[in-house]
N, C-alpha and C. Protein backbone atom coordinates (compact mmCIF):
# COMPACT_ATOMS: atom_id res chain seq x y z
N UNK A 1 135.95 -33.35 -52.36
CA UNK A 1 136.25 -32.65 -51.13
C UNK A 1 134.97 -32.41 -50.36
N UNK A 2 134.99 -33.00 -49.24
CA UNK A 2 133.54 -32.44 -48.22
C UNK A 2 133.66 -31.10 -47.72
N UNK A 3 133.04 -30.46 -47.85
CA UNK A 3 132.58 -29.08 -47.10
C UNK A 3 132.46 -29.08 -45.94
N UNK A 4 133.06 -27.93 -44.90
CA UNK A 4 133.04 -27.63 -44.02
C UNK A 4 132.38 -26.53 -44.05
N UNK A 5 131.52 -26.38 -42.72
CA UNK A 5 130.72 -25.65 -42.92
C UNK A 5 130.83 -24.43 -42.09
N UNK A 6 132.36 -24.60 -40.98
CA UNK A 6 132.76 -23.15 -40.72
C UNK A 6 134.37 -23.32 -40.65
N UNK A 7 134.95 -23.29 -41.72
CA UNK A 7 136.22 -23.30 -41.66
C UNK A 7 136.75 -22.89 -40.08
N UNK A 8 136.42 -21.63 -40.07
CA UNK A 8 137.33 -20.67 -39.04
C UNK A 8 137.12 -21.28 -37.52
N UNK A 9 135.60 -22.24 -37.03
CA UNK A 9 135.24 -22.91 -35.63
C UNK A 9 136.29 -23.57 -36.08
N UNK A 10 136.33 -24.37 -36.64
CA UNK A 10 137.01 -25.69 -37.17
C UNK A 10 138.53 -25.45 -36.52
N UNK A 11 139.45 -24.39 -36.92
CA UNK A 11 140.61 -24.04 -36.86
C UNK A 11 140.72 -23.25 -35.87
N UNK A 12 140.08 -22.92 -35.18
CA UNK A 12 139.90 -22.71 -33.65
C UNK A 12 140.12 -23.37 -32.97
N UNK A 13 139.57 -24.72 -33.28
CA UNK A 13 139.50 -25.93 -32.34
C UNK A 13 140.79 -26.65 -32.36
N UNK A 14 141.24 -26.92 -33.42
CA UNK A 14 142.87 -27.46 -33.96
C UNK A 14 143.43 -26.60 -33.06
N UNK A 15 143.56 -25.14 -33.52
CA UNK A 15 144.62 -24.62 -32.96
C UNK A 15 144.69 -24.61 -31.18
N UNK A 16 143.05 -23.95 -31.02
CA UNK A 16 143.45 -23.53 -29.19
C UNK A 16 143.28 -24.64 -28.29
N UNK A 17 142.32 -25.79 -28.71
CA UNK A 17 142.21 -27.11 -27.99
C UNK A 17 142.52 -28.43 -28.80
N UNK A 18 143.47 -28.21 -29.26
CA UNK A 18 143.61 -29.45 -29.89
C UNK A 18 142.93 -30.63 -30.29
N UNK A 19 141.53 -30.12 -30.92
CA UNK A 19 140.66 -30.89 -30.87
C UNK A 19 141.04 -32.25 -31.94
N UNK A 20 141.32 -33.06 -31.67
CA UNK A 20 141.35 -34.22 -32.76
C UNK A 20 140.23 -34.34 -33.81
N UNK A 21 139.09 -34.41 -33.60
CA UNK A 21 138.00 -34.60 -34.19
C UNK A 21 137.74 -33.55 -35.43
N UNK A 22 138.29 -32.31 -34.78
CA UNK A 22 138.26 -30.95 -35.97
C UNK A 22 139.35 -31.46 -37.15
N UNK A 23 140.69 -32.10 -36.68
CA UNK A 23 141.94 -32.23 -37.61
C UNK A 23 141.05 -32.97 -38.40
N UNK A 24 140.66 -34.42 -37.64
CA UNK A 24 140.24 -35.70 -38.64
C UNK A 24 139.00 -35.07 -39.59
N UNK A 25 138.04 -34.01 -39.31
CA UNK A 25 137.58 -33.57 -40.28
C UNK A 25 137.97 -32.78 -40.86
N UNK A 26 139.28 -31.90 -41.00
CA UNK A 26 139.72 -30.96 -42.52
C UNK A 26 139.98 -31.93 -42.58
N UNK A 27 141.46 -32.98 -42.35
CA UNK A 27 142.16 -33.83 -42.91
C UNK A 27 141.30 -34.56 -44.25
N UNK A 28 139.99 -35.49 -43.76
CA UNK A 28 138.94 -36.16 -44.77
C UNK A 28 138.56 -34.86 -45.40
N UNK A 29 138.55 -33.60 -45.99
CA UNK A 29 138.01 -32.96 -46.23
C UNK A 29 139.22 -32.04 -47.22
N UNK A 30 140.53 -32.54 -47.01
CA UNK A 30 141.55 -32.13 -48.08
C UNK A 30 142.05 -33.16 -48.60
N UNK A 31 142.20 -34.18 -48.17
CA UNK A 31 142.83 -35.06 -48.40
C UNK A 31 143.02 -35.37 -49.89
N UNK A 32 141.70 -35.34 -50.50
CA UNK A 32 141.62 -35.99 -51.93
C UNK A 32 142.44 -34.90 -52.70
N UNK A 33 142.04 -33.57 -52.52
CA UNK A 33 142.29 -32.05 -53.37
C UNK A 33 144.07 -31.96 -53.01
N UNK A 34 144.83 -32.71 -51.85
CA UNK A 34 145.98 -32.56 -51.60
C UNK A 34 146.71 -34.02 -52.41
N UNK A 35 146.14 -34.83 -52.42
CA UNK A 35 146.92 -36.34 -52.93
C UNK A 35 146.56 -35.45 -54.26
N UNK A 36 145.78 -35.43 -54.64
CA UNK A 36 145.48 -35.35 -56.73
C UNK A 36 146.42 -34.19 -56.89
N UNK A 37 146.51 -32.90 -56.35
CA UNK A 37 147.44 -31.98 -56.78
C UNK A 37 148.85 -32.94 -56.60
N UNK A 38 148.81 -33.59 -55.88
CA UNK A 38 150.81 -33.97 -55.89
C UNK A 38 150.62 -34.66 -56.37
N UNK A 39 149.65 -35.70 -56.90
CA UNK A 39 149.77 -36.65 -58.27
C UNK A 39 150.11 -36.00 -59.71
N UNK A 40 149.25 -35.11 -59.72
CA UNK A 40 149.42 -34.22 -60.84
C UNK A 40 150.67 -34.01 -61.22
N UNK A 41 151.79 -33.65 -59.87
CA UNK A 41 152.80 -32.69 -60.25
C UNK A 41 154.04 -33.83 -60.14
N UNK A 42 153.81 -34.70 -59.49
CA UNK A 42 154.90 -36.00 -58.96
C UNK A 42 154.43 -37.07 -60.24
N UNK A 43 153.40 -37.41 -60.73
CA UNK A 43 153.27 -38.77 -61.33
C UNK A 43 153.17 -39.69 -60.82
N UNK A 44 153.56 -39.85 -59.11
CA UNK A 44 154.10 -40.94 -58.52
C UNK A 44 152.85 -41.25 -57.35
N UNK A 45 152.36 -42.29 -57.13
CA UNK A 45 151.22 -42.25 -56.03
C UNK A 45 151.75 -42.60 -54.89
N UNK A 46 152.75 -43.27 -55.10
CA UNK A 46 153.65 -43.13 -53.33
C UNK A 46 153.77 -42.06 -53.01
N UNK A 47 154.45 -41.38 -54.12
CA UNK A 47 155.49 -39.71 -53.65
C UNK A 47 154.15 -38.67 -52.99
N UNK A 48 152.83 -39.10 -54.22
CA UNK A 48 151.87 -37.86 -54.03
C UNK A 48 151.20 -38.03 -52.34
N UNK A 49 151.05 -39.68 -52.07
CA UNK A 49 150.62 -40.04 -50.32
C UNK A 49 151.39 -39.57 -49.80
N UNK A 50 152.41 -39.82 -49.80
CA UNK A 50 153.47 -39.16 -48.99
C UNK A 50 154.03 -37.29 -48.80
N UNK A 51 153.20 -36.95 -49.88
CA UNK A 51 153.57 -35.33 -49.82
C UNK A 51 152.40 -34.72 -48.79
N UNK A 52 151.32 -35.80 -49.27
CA UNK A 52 149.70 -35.16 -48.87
C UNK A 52 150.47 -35.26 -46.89
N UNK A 53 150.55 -36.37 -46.83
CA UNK A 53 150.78 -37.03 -45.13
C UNK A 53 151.27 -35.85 -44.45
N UNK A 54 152.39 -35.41 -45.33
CA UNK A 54 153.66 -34.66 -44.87
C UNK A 54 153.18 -33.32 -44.43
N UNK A 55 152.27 -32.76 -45.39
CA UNK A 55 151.87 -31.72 -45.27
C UNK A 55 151.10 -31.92 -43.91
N UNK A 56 149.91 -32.83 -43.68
CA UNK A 56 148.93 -32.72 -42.53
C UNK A 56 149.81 -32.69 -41.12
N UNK A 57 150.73 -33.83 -41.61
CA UNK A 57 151.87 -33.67 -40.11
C UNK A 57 152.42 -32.29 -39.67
N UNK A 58 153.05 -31.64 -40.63
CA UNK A 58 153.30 -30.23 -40.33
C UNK A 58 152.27 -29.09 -39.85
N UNK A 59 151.16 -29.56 -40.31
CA UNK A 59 149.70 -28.56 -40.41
C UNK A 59 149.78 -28.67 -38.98
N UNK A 60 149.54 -30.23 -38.44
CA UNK A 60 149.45 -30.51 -37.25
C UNK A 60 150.45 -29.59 -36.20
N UNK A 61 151.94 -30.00 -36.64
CA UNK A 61 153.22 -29.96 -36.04
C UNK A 61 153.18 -28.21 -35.54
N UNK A 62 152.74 -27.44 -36.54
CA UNK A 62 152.70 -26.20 -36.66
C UNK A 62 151.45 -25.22 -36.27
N UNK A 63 150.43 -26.22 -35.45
CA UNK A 63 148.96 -25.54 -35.84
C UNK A 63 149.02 -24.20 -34.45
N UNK A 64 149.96 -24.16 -33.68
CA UNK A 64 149.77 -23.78 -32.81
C UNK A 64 150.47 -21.68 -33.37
N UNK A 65 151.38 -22.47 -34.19
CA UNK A 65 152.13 -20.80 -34.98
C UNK A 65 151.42 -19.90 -36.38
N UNK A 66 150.18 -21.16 -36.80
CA UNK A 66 149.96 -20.60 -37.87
C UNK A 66 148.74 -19.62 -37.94
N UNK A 67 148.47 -19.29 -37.06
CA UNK A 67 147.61 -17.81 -36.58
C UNK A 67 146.43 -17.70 -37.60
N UNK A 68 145.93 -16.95 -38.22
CA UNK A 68 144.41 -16.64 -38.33
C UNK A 68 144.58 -17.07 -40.07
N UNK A 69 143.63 -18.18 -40.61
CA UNK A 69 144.31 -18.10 -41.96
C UNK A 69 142.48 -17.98 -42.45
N UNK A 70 142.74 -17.32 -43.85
CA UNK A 70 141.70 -16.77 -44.37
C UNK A 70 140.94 -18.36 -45.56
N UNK A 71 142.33 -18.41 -46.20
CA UNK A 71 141.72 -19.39 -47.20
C UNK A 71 142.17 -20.67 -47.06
N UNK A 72 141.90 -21.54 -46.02
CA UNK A 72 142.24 -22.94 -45.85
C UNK A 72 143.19 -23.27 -47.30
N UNK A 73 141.97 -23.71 -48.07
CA UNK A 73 142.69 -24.53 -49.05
C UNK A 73 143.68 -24.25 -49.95
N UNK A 74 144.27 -22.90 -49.74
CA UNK A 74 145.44 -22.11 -50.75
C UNK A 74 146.69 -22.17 -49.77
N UNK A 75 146.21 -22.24 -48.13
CA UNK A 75 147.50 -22.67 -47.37
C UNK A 75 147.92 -23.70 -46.96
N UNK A 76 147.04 -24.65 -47.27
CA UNK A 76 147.13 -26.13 -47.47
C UNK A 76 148.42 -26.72 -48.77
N UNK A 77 147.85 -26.37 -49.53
CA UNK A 77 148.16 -26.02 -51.41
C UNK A 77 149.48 -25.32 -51.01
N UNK A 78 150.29 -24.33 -50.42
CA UNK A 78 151.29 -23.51 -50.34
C UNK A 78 151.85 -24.82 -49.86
N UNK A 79 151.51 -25.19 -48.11
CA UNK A 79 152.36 -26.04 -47.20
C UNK A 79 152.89 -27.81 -48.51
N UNK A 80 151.49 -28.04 -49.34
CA UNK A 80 152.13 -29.15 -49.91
C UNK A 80 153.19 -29.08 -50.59
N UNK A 81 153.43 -27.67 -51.52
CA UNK A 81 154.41 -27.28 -52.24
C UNK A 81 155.62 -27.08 -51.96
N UNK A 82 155.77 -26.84 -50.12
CA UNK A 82 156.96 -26.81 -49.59
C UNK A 82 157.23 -28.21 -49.14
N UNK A 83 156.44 -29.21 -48.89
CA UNK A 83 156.82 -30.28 -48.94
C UNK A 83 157.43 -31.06 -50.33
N UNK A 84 157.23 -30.52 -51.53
CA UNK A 84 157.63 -31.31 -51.95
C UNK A 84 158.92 -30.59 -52.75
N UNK A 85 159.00 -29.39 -52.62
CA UNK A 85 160.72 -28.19 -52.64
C UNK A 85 161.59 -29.74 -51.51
N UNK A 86 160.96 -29.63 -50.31
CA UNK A 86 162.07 -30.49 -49.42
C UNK A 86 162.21 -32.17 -50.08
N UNK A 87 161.73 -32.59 -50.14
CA UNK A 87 161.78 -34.20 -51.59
C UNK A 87 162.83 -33.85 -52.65
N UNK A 88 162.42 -32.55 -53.08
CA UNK A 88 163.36 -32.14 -54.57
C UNK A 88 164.58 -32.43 -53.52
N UNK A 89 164.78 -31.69 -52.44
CA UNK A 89 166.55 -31.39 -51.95
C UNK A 89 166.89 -32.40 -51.45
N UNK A 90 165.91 -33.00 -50.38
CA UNK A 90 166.47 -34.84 -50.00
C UNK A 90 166.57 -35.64 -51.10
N UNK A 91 166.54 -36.08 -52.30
CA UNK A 91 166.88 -36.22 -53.19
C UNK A 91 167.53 -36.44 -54.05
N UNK A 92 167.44 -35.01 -54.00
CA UNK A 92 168.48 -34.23 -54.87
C UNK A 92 168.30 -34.59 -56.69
N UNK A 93 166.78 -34.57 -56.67
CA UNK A 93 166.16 -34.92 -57.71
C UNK A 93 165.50 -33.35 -58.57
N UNK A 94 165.51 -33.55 -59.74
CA UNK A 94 164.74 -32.34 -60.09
C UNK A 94 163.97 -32.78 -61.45
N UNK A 95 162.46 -32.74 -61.44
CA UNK A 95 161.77 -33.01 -62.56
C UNK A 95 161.53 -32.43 -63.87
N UNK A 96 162.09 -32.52 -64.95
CA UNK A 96 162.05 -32.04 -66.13
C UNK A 96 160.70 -31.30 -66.40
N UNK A 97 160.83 -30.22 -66.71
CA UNK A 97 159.14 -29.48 -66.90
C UNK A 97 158.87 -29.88 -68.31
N UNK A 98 159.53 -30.36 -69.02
CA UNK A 98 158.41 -30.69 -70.05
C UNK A 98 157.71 -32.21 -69.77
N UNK A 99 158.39 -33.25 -68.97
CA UNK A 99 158.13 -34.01 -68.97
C UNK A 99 158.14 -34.92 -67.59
N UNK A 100 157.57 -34.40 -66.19
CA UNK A 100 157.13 -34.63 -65.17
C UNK A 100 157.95 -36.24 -64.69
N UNK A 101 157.38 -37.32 -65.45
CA UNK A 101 157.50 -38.38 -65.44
C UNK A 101 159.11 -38.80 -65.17
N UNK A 102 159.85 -38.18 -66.23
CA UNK A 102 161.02 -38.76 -66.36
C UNK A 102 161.92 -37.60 -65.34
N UNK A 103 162.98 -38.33 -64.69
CA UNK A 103 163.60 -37.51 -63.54
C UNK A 103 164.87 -37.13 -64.31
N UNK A 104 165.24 -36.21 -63.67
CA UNK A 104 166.04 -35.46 -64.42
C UNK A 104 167.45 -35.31 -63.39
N UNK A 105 168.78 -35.98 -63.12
CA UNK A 105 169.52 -36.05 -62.30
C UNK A 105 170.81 -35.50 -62.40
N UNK A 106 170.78 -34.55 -63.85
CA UNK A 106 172.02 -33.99 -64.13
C UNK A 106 172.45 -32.94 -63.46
N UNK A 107 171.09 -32.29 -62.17
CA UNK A 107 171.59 -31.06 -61.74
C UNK A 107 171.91 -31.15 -60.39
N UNK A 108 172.22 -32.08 -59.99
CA UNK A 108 172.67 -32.69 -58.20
C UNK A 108 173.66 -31.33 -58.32
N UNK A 109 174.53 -31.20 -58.49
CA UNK A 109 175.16 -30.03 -58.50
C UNK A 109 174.76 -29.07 -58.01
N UNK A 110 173.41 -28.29 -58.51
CA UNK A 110 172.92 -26.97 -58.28
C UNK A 110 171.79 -27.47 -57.17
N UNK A 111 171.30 -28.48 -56.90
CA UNK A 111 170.96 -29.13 -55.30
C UNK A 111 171.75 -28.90 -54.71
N UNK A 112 173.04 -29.52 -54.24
CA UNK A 112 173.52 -29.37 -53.49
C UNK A 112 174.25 -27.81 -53.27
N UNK A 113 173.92 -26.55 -54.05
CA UNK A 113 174.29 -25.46 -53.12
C UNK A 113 173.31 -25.00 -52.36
N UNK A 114 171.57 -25.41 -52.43
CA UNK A 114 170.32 -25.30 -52.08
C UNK A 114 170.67 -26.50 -50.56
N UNK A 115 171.63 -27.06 -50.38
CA UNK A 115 171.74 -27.69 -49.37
C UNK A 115 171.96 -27.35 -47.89
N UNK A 116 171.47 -26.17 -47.98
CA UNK A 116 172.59 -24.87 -46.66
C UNK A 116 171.90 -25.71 -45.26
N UNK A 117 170.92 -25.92 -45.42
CA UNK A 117 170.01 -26.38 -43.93
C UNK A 117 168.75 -27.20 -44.35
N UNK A 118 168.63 -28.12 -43.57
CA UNK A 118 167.11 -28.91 -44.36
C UNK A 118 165.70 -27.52 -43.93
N UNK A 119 164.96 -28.58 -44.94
CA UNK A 119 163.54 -27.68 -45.35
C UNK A 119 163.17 -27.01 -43.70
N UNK A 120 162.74 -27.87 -42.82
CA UNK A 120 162.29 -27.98 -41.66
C UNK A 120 163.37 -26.89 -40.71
N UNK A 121 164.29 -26.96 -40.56
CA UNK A 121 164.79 -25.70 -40.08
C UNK A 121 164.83 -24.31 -40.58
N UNK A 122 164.89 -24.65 -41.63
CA UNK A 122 164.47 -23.15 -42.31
C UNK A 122 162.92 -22.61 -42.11
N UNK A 123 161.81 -23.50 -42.21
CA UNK A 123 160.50 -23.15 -42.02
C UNK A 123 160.03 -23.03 -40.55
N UNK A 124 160.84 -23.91 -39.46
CA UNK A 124 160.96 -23.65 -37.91
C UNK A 124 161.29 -22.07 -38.07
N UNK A 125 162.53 -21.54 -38.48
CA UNK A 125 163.15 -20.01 -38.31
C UNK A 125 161.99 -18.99 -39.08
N UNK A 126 161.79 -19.49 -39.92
CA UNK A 126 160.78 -18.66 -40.82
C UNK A 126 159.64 -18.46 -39.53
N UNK A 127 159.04 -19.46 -39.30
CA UNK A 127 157.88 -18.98 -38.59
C UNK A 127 158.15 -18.39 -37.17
N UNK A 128 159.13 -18.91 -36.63
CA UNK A 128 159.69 -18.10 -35.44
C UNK A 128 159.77 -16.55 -35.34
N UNK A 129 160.32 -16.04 -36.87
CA UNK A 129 160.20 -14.94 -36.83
C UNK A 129 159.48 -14.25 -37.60
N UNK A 130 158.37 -14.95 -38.05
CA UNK A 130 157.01 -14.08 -38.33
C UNK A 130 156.69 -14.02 -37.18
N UNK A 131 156.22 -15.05 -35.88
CA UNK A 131 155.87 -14.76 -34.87
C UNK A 131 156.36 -13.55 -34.19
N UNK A 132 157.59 -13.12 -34.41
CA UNK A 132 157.75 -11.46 -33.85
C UNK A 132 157.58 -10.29 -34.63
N UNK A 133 156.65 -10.46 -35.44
CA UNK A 133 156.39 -9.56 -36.35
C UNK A 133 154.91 -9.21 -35.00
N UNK A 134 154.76 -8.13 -35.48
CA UNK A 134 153.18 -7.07 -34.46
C UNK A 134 152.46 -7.93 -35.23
N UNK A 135 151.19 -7.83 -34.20
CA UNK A 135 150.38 -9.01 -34.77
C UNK A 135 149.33 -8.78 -36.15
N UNK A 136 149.51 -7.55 -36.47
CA UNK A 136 148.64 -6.98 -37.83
C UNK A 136 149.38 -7.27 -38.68
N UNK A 137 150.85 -6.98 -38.16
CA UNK A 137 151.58 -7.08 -39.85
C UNK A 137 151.80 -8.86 -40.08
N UNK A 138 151.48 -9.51 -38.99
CA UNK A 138 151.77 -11.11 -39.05
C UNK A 138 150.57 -11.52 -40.05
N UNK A 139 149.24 -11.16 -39.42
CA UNK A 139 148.17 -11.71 -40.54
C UNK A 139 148.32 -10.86 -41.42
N UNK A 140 148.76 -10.19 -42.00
CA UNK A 140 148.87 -9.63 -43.54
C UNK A 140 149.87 -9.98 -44.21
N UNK A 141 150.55 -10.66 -43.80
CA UNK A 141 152.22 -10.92 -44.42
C UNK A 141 151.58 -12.62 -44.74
N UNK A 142 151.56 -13.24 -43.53
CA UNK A 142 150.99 -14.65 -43.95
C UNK A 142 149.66 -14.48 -45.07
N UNK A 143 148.76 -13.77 -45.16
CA UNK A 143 147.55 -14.00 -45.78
C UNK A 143 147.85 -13.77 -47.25
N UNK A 144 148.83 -12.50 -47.26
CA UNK A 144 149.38 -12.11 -48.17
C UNK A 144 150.39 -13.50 -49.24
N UNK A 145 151.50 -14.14 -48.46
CA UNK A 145 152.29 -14.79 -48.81
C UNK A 145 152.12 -16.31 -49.04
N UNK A 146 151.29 -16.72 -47.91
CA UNK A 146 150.51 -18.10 -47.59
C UNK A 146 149.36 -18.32 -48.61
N UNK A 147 148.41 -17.50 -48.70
CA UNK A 147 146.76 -17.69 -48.78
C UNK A 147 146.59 -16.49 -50.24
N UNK A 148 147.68 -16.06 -50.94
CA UNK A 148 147.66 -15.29 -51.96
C UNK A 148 146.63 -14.09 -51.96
N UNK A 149 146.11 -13.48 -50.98
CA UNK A 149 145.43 -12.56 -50.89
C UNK A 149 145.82 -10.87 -51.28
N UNK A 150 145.18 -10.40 -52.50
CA UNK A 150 145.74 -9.18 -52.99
C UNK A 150 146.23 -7.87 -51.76
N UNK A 151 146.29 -6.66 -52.23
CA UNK A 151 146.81 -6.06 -51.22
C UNK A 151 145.32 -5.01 -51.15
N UNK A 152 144.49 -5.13 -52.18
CA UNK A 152 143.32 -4.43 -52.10
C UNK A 152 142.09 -5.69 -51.38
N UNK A 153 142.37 -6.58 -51.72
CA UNK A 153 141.57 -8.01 -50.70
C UNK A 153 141.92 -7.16 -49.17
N UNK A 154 143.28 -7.48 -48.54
CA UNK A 154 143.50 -7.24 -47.28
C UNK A 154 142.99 -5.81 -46.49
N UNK A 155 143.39 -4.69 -47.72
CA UNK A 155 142.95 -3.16 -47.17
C UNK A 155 141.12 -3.44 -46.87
N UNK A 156 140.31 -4.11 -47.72
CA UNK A 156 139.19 -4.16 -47.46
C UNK A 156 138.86 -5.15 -46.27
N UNK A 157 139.92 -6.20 -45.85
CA UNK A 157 139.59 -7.32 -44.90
C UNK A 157 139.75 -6.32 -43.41
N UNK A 158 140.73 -5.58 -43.58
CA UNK A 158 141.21 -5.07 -42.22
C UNK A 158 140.39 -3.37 -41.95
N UNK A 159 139.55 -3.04 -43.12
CA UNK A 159 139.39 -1.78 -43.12
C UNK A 159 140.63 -0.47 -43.26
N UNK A 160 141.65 -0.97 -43.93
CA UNK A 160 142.51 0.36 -43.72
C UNK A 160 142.71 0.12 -45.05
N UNK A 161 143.97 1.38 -45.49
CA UNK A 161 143.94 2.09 -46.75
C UNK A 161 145.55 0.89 -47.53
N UNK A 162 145.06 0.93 -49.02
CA UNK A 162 145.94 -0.13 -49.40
C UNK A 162 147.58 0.29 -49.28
N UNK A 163 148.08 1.29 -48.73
CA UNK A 163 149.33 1.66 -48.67
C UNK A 163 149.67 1.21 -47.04
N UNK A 164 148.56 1.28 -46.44
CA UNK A 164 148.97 0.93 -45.05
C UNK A 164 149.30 -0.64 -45.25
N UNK A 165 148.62 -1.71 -46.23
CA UNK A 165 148.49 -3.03 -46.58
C UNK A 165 150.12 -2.98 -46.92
N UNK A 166 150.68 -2.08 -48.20
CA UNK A 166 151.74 -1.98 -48.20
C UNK A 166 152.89 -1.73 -47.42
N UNK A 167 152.94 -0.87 -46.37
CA UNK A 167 153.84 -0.64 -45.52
C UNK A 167 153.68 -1.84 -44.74
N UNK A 168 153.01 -2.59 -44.28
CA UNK A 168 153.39 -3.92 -43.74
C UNK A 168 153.84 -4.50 -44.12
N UNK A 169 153.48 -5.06 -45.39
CA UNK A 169 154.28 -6.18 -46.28
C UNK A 169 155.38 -5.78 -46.33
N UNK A 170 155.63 -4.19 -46.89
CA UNK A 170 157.18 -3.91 -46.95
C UNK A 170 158.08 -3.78 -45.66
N UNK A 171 157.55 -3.67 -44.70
CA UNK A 171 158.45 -3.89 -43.16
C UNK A 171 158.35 -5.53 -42.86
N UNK A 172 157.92 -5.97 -43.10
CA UNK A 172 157.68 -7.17 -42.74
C UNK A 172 158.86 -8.09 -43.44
N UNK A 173 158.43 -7.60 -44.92
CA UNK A 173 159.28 -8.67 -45.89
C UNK A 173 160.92 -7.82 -45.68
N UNK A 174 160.79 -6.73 -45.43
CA UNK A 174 162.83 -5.84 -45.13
C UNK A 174 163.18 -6.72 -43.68
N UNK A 175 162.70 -7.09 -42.30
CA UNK A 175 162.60 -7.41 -41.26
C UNK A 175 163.22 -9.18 -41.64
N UNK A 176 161.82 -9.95 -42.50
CA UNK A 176 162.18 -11.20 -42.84
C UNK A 176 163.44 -11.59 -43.94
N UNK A 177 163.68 -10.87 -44.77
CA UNK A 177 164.59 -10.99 -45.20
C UNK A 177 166.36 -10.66 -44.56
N UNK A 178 166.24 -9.45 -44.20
CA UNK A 178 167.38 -9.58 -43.18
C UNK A 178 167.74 -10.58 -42.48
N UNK A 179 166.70 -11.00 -41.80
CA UNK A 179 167.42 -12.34 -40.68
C UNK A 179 167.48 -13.58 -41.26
N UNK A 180 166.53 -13.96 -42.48
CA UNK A 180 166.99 -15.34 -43.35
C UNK A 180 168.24 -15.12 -44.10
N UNK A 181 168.87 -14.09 -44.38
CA UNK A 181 169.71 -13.35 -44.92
C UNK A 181 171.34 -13.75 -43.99
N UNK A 182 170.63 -13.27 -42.89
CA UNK A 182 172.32 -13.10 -42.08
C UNK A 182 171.94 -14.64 -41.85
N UNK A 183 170.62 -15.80 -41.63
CA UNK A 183 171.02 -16.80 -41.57
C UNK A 183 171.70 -17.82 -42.38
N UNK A 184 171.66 -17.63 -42.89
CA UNK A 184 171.65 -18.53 -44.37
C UNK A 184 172.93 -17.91 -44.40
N UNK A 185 173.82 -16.90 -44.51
CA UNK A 185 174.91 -16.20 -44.72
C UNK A 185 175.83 -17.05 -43.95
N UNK A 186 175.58 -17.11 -42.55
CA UNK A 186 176.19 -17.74 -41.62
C UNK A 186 176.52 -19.71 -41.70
N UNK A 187 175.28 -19.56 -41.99
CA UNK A 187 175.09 -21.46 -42.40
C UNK A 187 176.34 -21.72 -43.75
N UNK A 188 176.17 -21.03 -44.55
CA UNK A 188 177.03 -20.78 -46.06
C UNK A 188 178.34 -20.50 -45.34
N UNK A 189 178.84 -19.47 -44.33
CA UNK A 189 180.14 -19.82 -43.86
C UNK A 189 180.93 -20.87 -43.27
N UNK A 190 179.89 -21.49 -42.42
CA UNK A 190 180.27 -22.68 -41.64
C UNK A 190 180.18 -23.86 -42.00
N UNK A 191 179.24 -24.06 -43.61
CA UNK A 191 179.67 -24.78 -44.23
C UNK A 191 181.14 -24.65 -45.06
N UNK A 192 181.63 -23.58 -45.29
CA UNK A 192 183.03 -23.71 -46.12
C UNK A 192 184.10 -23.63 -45.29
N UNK A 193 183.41 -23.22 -43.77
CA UNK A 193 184.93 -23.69 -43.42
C UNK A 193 185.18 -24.94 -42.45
N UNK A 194 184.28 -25.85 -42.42
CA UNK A 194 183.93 -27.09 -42.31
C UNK A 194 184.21 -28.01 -43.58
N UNK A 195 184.81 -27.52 -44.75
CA UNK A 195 184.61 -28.31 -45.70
C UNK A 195 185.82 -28.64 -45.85
């Protein structure tokens, strides 16, 4: 992995001017640390190019919603992982944990109730409505959820007290859950009575 030597210019530039030149350098600069983790976990060097791609396209697709991120390479690492949750459901494949390699196809079944809406609309809604979250509780909820940052990390990042760290997360995550809640509720109706 090449080093960058200011993450945060870097993602400035992606985000507020679309600088190409900033993408093409994280991109060469995750690339290897994003293909080898989905090799690791896929076995497959098509599947793992194709998870790495997927992810940068979205990074791209999304750079404009994904607001102030602390640890590049852990929200990089998050976004590949949801790329490859959406592979499991297009699929409809699920890999044996003891044994990676060999695919495991007896549970199409329990895929298909995970079928309510593809990956990409659900992560469109997701970020839509972090975006109406106040903008403190947005970078603490993402840094928190995205970038694995403790709740005593954040009280010291933002200067306030770790219960205030808490009352965000906890309005944030009562707020986000409600509305993936009544969505997904709704999607689950109109699938059964469409069926």
């Amino acid at each position: 992995m090449k080093a960058i030597l200011n993450e945060q210019v870097l993602l400035r530039k992606i985000q507020e001017e679309d600088d190409d030149a900033s993408f093409k350098l994280l991109f060469d600069s995750y690339w290897d640390l994003l293909f080898l983790h989905a090799l690791k976990k896929t076995k497959s060097r098509d599947l793992a190019m194709d998870l790495a791609q997927e992810t940068f396209i979205n990074f791209w697709k999304y750079r404009k919603r994904i607001g102030e991120i602390q640890n590049l390479q852990s929200y990089l690492i998050t976004m590949l992982k949801y790329q490859f949750f959406k592979w499991i459901d297009q699929e409809k494949i699920i890999f044996d944990e003891m044994d990676s390699s060999q695919l495991n196809t007896s549970h199409t079944d329990i895929i298909d109730g995970f079928k309510i809406m593809e990956f990409n609309e659900l992560y469109t809604f997701l970020m839509d409505k972090i975006d109406e979250l106040p903008v403190r509780s947005q970078q603490i909820f993402i840094q928190n959820r995205f970038e694995n940052k403790t709740v005593k990390e954040l009280a010291e990042t933002y200067c306030i007290a770790e219960s205030t760290v808490r009352n965000h997360l906890s309005q944030a995550s009562s707020k986000l859950h409600a509305q993936l809640e009544n969505k997904l509720l709704a999607l689950a109706f109109l699938t059964l009575v469409s069926a």
